[in-house]
Structure formats: C-alpha cells, structure tokens
N, C-alpha and C. Protein backbone atom coordinates (compact mmCIF):
# COMPACT_ATOMS: atom_id res chain seq x y z
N UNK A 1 -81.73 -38.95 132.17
CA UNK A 1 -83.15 -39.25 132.26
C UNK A 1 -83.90 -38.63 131.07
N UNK A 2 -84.89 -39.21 130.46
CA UNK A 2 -85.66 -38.94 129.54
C UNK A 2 -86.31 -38.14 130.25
N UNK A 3 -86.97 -37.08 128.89
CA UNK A 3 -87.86 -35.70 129.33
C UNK A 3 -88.94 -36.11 128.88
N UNK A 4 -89.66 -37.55 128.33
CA UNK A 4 -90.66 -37.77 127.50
C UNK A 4 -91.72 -38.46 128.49
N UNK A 5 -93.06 -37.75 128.56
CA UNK A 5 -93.93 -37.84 129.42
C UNK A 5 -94.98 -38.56 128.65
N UNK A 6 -96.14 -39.62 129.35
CA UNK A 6 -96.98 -39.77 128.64
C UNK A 6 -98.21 -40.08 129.50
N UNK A 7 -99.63 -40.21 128.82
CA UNK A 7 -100.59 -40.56 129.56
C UNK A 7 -101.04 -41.97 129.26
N UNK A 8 -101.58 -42.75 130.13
CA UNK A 8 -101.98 -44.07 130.06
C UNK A 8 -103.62 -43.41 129.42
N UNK A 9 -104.17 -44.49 128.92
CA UNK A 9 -105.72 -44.27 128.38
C UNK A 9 -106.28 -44.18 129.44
N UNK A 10 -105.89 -44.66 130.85
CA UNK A 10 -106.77 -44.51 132.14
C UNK A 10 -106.28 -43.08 133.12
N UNK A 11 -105.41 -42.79 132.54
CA UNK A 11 -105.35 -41.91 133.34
C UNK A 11 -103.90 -41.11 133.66
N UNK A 12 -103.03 -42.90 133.56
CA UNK A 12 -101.92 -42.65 134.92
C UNK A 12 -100.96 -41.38 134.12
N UNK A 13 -100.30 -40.93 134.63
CA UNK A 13 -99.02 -40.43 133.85
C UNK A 13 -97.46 -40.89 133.88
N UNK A 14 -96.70 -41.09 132.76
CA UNK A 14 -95.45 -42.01 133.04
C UNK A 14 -94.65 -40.66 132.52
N UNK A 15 -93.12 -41.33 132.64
CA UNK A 15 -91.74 -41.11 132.10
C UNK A 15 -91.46 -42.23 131.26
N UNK A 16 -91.24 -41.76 129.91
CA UNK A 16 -90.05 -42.76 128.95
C UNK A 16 -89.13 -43.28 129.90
N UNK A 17 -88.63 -44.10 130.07
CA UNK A 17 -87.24 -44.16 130.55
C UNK A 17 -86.43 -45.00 129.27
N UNK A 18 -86.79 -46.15 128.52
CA UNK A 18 -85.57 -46.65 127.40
C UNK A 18 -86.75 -47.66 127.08
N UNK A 19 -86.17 -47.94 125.28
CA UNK A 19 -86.28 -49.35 124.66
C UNK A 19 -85.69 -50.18 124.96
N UNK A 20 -86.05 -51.90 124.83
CA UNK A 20 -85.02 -52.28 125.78
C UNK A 20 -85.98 -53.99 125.02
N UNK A 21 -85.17 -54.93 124.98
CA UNK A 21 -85.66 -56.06 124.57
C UNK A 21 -85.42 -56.84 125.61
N UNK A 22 -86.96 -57.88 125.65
CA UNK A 22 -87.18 -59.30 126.64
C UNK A 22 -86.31 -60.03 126.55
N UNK A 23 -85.48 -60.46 127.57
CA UNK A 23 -85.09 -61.60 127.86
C UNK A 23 -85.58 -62.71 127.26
N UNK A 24 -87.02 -62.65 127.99
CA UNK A 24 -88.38 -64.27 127.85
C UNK A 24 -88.35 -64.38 126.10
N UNK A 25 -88.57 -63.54 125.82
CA UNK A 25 -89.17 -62.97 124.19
C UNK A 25 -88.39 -62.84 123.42
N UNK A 26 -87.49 -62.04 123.68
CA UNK A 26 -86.79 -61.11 122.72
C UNK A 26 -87.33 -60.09 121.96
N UNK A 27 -88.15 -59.77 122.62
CA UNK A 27 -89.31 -58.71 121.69
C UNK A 27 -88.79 -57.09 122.39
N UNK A 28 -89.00 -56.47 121.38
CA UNK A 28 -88.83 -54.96 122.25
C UNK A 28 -89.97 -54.68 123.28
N UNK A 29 -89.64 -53.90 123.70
CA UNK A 29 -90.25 -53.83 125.43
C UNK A 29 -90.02 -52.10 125.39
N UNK A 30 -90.90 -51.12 125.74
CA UNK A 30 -90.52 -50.13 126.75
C UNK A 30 -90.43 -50.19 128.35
N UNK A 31 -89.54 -49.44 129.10
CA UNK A 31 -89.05 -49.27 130.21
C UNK A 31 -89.75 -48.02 130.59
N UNK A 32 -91.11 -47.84 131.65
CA UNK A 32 -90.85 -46.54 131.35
C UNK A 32 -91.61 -46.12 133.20
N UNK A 33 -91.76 -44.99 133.73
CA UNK A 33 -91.63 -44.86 135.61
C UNK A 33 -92.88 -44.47 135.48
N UNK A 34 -93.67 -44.78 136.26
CA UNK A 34 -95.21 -44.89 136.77
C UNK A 34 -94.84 -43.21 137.78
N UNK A 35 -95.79 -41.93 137.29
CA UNK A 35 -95.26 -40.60 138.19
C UNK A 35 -96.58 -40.40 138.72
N UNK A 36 -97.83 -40.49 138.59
CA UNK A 36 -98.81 -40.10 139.15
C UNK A 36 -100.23 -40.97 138.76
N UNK A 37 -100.66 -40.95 139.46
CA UNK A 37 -101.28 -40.72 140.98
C UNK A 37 -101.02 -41.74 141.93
N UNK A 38 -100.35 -43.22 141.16
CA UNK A 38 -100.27 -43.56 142.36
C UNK A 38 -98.42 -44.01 142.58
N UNK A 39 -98.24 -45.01 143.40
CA UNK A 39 -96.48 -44.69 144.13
C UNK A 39 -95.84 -44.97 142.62
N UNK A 40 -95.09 -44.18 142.92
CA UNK A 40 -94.09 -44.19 141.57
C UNK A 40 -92.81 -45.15 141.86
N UNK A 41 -92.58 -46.01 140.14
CA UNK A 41 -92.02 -47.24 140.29
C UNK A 41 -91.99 -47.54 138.86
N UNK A 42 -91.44 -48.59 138.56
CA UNK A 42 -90.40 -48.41 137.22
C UNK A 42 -91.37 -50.08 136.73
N UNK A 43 -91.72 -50.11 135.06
CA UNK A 43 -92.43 -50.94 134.97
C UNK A 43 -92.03 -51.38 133.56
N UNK A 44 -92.37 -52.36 132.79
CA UNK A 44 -91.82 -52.80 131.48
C UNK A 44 -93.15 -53.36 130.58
N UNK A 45 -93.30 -52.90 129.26
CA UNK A 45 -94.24 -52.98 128.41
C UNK A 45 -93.91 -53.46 127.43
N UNK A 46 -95.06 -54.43 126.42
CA UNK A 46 -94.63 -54.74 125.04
C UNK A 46 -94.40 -53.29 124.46
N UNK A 47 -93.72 -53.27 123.55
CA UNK A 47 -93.96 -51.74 122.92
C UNK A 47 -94.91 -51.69 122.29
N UNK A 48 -95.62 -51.99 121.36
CA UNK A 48 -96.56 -51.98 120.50
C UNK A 48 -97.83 -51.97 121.53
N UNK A 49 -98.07 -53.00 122.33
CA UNK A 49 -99.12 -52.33 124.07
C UNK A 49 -99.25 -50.93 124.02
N UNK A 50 -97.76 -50.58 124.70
CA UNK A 50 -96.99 -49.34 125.12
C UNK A 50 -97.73 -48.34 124.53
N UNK A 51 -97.30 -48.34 122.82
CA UNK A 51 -98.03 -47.04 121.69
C UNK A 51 -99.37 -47.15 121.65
N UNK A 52 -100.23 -48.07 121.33
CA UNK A 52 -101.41 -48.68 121.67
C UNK A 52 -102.39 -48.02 122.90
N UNK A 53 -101.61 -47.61 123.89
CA UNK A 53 -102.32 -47.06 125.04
C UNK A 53 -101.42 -46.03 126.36
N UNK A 54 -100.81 -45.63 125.22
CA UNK A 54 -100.24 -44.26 125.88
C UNK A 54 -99.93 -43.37 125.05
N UNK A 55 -100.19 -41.92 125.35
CA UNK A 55 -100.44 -40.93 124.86
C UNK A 55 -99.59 -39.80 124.91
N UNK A 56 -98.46 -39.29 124.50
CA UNK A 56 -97.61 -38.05 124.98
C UNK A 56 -97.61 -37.10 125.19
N UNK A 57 -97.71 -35.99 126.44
CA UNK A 57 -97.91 -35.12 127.07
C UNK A 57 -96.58 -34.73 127.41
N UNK A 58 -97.26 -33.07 127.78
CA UNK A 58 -95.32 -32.06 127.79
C UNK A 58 -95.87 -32.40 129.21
N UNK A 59 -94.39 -31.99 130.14
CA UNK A 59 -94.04 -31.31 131.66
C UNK A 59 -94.72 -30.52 131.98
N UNK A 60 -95.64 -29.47 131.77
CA UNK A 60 -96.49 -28.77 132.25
C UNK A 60 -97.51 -29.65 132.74
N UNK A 61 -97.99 -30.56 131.78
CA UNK A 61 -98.91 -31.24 132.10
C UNK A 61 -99.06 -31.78 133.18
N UNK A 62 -97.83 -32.50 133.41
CA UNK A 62 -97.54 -33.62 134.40
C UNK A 62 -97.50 -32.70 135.42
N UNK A 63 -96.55 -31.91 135.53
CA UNK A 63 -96.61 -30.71 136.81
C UNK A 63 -97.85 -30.47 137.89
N UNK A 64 -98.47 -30.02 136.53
CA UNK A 64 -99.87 -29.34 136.71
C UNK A 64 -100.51 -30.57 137.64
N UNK A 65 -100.07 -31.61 136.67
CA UNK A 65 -101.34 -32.68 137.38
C UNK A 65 -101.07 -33.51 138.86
N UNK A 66 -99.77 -33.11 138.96
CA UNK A 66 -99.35 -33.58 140.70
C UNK A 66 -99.22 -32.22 141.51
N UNK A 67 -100.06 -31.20 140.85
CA UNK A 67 -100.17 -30.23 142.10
C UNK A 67 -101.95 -30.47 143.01
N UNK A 68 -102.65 -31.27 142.06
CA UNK A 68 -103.67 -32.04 142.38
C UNK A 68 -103.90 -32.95 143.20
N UNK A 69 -105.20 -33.44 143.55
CA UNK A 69 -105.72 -34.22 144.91
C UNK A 69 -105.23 -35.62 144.33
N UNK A 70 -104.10 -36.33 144.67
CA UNK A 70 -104.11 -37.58 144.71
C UNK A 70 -105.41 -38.45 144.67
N UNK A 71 -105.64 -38.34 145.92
CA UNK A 71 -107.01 -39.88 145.94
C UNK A 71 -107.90 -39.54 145.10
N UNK A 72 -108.58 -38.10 144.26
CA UNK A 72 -109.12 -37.95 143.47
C UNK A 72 -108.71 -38.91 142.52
N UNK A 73 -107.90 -38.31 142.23
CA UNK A 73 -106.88 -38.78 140.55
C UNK A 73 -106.95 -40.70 140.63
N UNK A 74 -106.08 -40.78 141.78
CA UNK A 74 -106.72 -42.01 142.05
C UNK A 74 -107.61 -43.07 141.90
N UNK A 75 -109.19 -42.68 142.19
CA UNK A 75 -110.27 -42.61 142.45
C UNK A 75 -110.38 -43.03 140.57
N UNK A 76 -110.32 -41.98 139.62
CA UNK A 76 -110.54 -41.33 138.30
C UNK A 76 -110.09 -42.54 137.80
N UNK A 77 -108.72 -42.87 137.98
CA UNK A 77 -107.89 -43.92 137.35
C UNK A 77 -108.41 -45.19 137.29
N UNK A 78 -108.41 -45.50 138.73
CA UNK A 78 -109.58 -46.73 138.77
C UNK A 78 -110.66 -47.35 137.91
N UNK A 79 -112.15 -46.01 138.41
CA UNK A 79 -112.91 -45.91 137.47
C UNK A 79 -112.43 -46.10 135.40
N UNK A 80 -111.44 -45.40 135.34
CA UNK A 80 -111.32 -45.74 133.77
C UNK A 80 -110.90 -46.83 133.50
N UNK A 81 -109.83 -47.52 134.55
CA UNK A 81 -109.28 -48.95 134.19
C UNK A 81 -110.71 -50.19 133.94
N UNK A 82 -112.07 -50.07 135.35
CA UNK A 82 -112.68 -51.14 135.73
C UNK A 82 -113.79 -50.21 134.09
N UNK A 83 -113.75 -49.35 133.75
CA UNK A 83 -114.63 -49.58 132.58
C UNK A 83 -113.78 -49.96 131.88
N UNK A 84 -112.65 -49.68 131.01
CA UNK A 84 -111.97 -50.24 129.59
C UNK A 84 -112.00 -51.88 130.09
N UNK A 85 -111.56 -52.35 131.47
CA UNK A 85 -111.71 -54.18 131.06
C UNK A 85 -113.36 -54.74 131.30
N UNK A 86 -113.93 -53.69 132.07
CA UNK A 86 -115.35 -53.89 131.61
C UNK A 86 -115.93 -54.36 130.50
N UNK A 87 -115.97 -53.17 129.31
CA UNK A 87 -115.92 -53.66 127.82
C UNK A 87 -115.16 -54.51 127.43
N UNK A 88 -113.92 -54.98 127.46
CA UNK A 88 -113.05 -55.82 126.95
C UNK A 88 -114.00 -56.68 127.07
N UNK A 89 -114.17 -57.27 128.69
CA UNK A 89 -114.99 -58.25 129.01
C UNK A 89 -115.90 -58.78 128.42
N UNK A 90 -117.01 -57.96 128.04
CA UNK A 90 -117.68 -58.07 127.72
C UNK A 90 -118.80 -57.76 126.30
C-alpha cells in the first residue's frame, strides 16, 4: 500500500493507491481510496484532473483529521464542493 496522502481542493482526504491507464481511453488515470470524511472506497481519476485538484499531505495530517467530528468535516466538504461548481457554473 502506498504511504502517499492527499487533499481534494474540497476538502476530502485520499490515499495514492497506483497509475494505471483507461481501458475507454487509454489515457493514464490515478487509482487512488477516498479516507475521510465520508465512507471510504476506491475511485479512478484522469491524472492531470487528479494533479489539478489534489494536494499532498503527510499521515499526521490525515490522522489528526479522522480524530475529528465527521458530520462536521462532512458538512465543510459539501459546502466547498457546491461553491467551486457554483463558480464553475457560473
């Protein structure tokens, strides 16, 4: 298992898990596990997305941040997602 942690621009926090190319595409793709705040689960990204809007953080971080109030964090995540497609939107 990869030790490489990162933050989404909204919030979430992941695990690297591998590079890994599309089937559909053939384009590289990251692989990487959804750890907090909400159920953790394994998800696949353009890479260039991927670097674009995630951010790398050590294990303390992540630690730290699931010794915290879920539905807060939650709550937080939300809010940053419905503003960034807010603006997109608009």
């Amino acid at each position: 298992m990869s030790n490489s942690y990162f933050r989404h621009t909204d919030g979430g926090l992941y695990r690297f898990v591998a590079h890994a190319r599309s089937a559909d595409t053939t384009g590289d793709v990251v692989v990487y596990e959804h750890l907090w705040p909400f159920t953790q689960g394994l998800w696949v990204r353009d890479r260039q997305e991927f670097e674009s809007r995630f951010s790398p953080i050590d294990a303390a971080e992540v630690e730290n941040a699931m010794q915290g109030d879920r539905l807060a964090a939650q709550a937080a995540v939300d809010t940053a997602k419905a503003t960034r497609r807010a603006k997109k939107a608009g």
